[in-house]
N, C-alpha and C. Protein backbone atom coordinates (compact mmCIF):
# COMPACT_ATOMS: atom_id res chain seq x y z
N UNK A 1 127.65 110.44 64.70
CA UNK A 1 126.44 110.22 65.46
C UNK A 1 125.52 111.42 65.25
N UNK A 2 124.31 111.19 64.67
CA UNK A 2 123.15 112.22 64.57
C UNK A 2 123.17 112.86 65.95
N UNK A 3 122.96 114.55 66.44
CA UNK A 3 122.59 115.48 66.78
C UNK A 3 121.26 114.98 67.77
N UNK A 4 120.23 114.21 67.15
CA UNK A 4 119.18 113.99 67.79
C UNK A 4 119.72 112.53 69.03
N UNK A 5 120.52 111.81 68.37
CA UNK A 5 120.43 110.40 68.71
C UNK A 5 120.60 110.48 70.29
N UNK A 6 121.55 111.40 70.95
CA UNK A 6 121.85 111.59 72.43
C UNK A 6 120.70 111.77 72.99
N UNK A 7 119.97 112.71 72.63
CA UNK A 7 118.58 113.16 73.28
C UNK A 7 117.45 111.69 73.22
N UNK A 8 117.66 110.96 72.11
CA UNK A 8 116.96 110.39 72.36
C UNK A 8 116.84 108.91 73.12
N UNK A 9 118.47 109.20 73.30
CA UNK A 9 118.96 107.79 74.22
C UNK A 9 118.81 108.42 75.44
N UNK A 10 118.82 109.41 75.87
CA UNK A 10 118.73 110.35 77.29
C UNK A 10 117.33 109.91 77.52
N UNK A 11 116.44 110.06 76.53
CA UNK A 11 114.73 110.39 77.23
C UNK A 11 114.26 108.48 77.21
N UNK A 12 115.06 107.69 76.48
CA UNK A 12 114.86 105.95 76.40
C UNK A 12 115.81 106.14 78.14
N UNK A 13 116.39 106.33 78.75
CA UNK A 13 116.98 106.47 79.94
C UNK A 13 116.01 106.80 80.70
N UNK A 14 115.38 107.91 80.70
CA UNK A 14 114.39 108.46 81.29
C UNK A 14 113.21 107.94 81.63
N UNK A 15 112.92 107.27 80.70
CA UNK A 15 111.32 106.45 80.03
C UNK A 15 111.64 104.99 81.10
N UNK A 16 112.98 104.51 81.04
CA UNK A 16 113.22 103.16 81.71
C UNK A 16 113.12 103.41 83.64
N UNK A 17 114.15 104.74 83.51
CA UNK A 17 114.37 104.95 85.01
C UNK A 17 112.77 105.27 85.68
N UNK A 18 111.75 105.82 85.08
CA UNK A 18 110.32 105.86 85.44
C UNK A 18 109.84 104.53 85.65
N UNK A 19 109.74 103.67 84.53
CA UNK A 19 109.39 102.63 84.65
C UNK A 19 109.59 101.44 86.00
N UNK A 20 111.59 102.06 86.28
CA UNK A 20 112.18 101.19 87.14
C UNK A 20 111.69 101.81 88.70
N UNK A 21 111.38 102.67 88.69
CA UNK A 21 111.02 103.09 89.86
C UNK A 21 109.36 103.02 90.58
N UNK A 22 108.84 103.07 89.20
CA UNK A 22 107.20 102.48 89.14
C UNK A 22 107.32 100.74 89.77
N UNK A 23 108.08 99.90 89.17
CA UNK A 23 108.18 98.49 89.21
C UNK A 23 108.42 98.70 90.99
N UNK A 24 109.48 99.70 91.05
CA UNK A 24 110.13 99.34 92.94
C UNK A 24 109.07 99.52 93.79
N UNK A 25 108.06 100.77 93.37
CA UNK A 25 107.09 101.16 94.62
C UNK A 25 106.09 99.90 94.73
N UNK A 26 105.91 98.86 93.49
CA UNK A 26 104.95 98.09 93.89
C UNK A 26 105.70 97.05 94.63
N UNK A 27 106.64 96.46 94.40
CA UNK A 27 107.47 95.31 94.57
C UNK A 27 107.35 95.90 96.19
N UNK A 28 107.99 97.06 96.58
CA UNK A 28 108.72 97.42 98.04
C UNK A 28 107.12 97.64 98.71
N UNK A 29 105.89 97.38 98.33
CA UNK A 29 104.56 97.85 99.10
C UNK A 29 104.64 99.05 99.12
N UNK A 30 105.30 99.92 98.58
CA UNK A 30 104.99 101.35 98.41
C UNK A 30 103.58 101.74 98.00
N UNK A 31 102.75 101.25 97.98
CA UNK A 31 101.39 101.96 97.25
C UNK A 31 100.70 102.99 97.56
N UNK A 32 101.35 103.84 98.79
CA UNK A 32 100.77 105.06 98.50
C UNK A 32 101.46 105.84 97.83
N UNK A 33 103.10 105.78 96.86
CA UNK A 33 103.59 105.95 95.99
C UNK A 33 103.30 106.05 94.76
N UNK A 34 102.47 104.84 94.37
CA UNK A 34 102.00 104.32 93.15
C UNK A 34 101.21 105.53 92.36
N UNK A 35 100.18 105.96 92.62
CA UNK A 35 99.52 106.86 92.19
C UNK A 35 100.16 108.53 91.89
N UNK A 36 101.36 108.76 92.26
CA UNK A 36 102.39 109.99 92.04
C UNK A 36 102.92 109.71 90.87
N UNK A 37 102.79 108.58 89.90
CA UNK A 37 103.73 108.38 88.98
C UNK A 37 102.79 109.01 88.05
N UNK A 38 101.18 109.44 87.93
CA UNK A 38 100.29 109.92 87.00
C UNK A 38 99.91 111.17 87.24
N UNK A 39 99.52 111.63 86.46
CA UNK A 39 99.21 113.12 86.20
C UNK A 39 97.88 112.74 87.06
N UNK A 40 97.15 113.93 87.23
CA UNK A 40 96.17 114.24 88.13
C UNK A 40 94.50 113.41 87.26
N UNK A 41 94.77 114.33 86.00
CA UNK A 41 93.65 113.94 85.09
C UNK A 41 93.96 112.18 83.97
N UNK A 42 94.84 111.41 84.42
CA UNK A 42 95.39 110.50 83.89
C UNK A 42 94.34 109.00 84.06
N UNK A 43 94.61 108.11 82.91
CA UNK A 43 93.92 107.15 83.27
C UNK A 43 95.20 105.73 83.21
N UNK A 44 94.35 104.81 83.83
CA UNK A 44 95.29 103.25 83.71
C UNK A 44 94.24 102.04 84.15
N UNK A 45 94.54 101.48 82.49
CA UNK A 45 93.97 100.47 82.37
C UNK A 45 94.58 99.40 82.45
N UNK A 46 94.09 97.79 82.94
CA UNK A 46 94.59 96.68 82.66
C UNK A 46 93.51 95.87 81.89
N UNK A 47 93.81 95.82 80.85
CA UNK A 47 93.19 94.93 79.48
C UNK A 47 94.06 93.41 78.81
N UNK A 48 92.95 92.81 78.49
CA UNK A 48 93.69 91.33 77.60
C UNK A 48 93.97 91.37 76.48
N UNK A 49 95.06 91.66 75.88
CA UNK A 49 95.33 91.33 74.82
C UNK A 49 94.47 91.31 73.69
N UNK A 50 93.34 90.00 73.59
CA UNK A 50 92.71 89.61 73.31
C UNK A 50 91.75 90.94 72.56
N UNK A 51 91.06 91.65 73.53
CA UNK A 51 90.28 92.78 73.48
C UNK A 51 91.12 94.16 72.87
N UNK A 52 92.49 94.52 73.18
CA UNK A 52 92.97 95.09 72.83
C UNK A 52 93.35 95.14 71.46
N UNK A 53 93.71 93.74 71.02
CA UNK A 53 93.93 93.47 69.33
C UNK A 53 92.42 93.86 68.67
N UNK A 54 91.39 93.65 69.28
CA UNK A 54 90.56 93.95 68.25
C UNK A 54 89.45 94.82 68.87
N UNK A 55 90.37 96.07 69.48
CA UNK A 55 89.83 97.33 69.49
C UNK A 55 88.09 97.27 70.81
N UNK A 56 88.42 96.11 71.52
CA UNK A 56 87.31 96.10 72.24
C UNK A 56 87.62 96.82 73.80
N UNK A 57 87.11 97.83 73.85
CA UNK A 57 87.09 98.89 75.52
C UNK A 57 86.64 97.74 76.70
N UNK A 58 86.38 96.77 76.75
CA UNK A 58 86.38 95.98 78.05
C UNK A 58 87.42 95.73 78.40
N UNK A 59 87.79 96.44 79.71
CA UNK A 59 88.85 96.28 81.04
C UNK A 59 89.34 95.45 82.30
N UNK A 60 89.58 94.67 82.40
CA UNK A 60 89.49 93.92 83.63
C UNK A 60 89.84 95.60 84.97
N UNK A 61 90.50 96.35 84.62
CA UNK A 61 90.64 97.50 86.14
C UNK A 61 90.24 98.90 84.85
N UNK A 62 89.87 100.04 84.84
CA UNK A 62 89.76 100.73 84.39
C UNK A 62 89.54 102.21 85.21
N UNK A 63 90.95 102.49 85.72
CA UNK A 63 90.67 104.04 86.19
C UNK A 63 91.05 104.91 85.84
N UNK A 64 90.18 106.37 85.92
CA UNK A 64 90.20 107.74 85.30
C UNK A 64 90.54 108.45 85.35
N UNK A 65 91.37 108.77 86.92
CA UNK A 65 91.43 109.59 87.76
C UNK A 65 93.16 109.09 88.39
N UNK A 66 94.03 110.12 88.85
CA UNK A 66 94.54 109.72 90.21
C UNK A 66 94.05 109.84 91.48
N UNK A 67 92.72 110.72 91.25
CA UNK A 67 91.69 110.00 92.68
C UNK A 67 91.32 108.59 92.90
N UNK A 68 90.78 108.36 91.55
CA UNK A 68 90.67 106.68 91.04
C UNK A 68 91.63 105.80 91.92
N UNK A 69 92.80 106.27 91.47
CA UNK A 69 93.97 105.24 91.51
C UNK A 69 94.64 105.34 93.47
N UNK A 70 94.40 106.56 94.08
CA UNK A 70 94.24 106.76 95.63
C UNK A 70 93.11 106.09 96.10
N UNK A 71 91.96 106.07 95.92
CA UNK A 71 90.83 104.96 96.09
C UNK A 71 91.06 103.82 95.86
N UNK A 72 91.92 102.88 95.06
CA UNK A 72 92.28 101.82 94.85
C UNK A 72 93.57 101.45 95.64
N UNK A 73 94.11 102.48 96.26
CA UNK A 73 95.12 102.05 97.31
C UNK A 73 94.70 102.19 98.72
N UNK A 74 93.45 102.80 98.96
CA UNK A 74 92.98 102.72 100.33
C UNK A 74 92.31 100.97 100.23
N UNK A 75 91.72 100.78 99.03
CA UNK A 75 91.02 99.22 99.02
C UNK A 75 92.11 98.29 99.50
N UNK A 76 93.35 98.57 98.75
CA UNK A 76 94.03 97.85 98.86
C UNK A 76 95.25 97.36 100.53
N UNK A 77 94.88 98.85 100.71
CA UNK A 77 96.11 98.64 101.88
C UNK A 77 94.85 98.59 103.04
N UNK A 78 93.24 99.02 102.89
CA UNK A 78 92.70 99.05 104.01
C UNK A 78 91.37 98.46 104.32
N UNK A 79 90.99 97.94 103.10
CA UNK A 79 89.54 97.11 102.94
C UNK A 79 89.58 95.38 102.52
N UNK A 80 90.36 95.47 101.81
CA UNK A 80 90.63 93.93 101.05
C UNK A 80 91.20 93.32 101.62
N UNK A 81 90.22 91.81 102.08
CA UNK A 81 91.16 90.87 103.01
C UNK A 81 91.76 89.71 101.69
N UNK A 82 92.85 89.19 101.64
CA UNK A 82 93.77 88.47 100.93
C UNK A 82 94.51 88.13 101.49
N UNK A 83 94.84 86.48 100.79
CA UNK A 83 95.96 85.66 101.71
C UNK A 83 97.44 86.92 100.73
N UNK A 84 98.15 87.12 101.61
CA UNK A 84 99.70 88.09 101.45
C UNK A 84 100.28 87.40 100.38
N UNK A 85 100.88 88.38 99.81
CA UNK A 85 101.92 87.55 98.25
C UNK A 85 102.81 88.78 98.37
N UNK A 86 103.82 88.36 97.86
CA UNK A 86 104.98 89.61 97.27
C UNK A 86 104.68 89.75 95.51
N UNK A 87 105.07 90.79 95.15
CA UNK A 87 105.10 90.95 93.50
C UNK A 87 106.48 91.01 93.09
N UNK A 88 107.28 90.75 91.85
CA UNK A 88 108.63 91.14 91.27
C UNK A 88 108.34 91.50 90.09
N UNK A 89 108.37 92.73 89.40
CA UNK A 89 107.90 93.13 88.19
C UNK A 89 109.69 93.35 87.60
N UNK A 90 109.19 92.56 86.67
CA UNK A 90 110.89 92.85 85.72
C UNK A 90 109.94 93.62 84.40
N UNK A 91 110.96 94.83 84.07
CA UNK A 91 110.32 95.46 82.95
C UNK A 91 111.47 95.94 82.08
N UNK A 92 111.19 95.79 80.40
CA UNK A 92 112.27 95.34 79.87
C UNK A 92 112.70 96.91 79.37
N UNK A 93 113.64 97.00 78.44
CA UNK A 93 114.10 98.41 78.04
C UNK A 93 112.50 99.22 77.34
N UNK A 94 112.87 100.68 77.83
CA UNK A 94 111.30 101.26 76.74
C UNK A 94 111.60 101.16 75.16
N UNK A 95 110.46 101.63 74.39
CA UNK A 95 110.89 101.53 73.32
C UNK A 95 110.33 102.67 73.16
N UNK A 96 110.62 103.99 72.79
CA UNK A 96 110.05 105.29 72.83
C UNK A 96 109.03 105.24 71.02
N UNK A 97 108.52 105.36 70.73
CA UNK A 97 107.61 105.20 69.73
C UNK A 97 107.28 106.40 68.95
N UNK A 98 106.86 107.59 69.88
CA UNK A 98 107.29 109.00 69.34
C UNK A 98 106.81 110.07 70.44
N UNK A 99 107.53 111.17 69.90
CA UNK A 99 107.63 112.34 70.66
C UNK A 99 107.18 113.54 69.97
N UNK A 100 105.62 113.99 70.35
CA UNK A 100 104.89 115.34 70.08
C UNK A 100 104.76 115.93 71.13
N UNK A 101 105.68 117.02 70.88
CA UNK A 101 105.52 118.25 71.61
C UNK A 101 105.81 117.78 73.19
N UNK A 102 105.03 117.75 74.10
CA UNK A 102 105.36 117.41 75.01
C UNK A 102 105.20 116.04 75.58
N UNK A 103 104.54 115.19 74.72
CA UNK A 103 103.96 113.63 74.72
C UNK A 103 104.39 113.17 74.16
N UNK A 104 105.02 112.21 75.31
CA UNK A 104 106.00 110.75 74.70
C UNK A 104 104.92 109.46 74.98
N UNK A 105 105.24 108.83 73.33
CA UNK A 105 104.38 107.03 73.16
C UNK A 105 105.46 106.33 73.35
N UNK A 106 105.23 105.20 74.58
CA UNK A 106 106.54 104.37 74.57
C UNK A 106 105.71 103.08 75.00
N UNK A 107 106.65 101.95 74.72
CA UNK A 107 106.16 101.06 75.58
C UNK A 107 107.22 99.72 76.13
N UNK A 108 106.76 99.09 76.40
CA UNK A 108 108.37 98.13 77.61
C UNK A 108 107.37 96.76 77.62
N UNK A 109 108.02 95.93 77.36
CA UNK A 109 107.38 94.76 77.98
C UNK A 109 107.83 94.40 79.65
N UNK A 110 106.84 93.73 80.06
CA UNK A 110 106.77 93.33 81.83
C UNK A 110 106.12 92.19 81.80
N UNK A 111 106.78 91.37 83.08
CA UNK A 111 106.65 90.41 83.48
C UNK A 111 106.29 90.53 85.02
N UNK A 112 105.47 89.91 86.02
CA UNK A 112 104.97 89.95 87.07
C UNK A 112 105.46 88.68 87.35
N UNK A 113 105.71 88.47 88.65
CA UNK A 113 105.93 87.30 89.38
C UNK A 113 105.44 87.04 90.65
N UNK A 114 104.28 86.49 90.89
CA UNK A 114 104.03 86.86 92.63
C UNK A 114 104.60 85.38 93.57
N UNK A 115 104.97 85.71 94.74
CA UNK A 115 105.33 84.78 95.51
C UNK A 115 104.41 84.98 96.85
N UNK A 116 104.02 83.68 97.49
CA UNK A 116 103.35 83.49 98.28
C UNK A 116 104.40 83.51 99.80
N UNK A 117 103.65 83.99 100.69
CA UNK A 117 104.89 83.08 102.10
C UNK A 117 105.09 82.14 102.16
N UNK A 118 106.36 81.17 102.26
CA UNK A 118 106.63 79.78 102.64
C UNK A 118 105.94 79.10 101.20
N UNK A 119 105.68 79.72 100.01
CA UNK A 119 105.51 78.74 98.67
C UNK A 119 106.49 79.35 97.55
N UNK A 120 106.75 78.68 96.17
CA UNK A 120 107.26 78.66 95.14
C UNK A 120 106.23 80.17 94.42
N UNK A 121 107.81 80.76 93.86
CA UNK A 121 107.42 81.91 92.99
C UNK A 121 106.33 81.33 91.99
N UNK A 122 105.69 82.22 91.15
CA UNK A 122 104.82 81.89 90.02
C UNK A 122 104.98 83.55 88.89
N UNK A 123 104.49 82.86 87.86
CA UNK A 123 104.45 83.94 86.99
C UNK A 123 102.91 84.63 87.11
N UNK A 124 103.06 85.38 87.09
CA UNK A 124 101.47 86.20 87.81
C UNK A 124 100.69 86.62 86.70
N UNK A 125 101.57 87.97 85.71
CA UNK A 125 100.75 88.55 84.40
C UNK A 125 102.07 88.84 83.62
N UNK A 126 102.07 89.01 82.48
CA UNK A 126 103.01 88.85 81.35
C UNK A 126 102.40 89.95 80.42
N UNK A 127 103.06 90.72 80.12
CA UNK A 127 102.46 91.53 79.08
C UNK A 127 103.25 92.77 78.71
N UNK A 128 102.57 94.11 77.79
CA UNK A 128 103.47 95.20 77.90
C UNK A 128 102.50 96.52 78.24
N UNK A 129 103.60 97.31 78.72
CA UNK A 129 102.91 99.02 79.00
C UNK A 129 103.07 99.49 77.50
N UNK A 130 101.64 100.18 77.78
CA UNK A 130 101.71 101.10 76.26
C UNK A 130 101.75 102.17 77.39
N UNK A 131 102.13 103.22 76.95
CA UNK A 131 102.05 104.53 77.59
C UNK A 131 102.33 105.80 77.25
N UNK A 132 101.58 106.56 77.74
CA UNK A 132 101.51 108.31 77.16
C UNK A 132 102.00 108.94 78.23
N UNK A 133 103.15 109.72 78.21
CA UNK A 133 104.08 110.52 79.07
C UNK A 133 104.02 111.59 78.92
N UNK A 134 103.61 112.62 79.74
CA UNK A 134 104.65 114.06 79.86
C UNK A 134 105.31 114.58 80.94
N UNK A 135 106.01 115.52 80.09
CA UNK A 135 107.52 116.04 81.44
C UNK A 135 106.83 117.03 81.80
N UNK A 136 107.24 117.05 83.41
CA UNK A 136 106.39 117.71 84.43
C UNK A 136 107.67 118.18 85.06
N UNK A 137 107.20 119.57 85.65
CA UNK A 137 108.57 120.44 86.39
C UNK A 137 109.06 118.80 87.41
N UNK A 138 108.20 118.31 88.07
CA UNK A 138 108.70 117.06 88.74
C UNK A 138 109.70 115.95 87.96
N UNK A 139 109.55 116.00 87.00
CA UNK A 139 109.92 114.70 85.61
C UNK A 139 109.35 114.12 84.99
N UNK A 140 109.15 113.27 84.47
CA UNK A 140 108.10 112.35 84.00
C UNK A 140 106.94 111.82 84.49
N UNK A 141 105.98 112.12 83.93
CA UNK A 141 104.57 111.82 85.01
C UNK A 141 103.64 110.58 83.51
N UNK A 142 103.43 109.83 84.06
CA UNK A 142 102.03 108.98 83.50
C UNK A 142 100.74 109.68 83.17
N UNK A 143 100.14 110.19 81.86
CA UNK A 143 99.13 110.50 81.10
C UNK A 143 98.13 109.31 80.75
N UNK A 144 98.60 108.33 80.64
CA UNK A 144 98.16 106.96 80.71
C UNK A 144 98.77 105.67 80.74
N UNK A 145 98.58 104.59 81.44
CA UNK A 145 99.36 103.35 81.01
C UNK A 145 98.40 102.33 81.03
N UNK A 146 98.38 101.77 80.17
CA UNK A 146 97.37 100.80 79.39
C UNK A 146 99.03 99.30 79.66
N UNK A 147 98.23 98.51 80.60
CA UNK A 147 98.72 97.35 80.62
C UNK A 147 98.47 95.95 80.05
N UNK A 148 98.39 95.72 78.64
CA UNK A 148 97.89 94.95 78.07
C UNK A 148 98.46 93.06 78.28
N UNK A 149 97.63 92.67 78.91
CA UNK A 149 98.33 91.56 79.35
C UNK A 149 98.03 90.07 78.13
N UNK A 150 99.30 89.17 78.13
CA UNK A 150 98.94 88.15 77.06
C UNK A 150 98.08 87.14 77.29
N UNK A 151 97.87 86.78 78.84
CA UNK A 151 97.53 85.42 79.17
C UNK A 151 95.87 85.70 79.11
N UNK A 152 95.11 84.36 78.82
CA UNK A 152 94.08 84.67 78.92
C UNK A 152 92.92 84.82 80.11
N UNK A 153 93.62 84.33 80.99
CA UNK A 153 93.61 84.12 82.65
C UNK A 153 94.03 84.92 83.74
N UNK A 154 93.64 85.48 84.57
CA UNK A 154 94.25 86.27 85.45
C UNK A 154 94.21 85.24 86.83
N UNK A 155 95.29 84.94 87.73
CA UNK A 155 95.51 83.98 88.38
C UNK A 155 94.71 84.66 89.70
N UNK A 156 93.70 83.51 89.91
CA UNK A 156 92.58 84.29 91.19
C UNK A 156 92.11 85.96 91.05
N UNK A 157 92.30 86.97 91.79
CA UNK A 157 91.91 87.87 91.51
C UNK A 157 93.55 89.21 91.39
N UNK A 158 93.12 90.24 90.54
CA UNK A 158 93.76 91.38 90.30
C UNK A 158 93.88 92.53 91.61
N UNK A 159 94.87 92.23 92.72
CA UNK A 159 94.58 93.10 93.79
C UNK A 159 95.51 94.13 93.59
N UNK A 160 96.75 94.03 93.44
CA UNK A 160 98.18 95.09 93.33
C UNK A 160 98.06 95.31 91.66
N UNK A 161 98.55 96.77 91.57
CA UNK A 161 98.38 97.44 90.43
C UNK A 161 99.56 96.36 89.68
N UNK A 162 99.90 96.22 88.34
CA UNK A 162 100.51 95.80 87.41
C UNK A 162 101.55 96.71 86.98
């Protein structure tokens, strides 16, 4: 077994256990959580596919900031009226892509599922994280995550982060 290969099944461990814990704070309504998973100066986008294959910057959510992304959880937990849904984000193994210096490219495919009270689950958004990582005395922090989704539809409106 290559010298490197441990390290790099350690940091594909690492890359997933972030991921898995990102998926819990939305699922559990954690959202004033949500925004700790990014660096300060970090951005996160949710884009279509569509636009993404051919290099077009139109965003359906586009923020800059983890001020950004704290402003989008006060909307969410304190301005926005919406009939209630639960989310279940299943997100699949990372695929680490590469590692400079202190920035890791990885990305995971995810699946969203929202359920209504008293109705049948649905598939919500389908797609994958691209993402730019660095290790922070804390652990792994989000530099960016670009959520590129497949469907061409977003079902009613985009309220809970992806």
């Amino acid at each position: 077994m290559s010298a490197a290969l441990p390290e790099r099944l350690l940091l594909q461990l690492e890359v997933d256990q972030l991921n898995a814990a990102y998926a819990a704070s939305l699922d559990e309504r954690r959202f004033d959580d949500w925004p700790e998973f990014f660096l300060d100066d970090a951005s996160y986008q949710v884009q279509a596919r569509e636009n993404f294959d051919r290099g077009l910057p139109l965003a359906l959510m586009a923020l800059e900031s983890k001020g950004m992304m704290k402003d989008r959880v006060y909307g969410i937990t304190q301005t926005i009226y919406h009939a209630p849904y639960y989310t279940r984000h299943l997100v699949g193994p990372a695929q680490v892509l590469s590692v400079e210096g202190g920035l890791v490219r990885a990305q995971a495919h995810y699946a969203v599922f929202r359920t209504r009270p008293g109705d049948a689950s649905e598939v919500y958004n389908v797609g994958r994280y691209i993402d730019e990582i660095e290790r922070t005395p804390a652990g792994l922090r989000l530099r960016s995550r670009r959520c590129v989704y497949d469907s061409e539809m977003v079902l009613n409106s985009l309220i809970y982060p992806i």
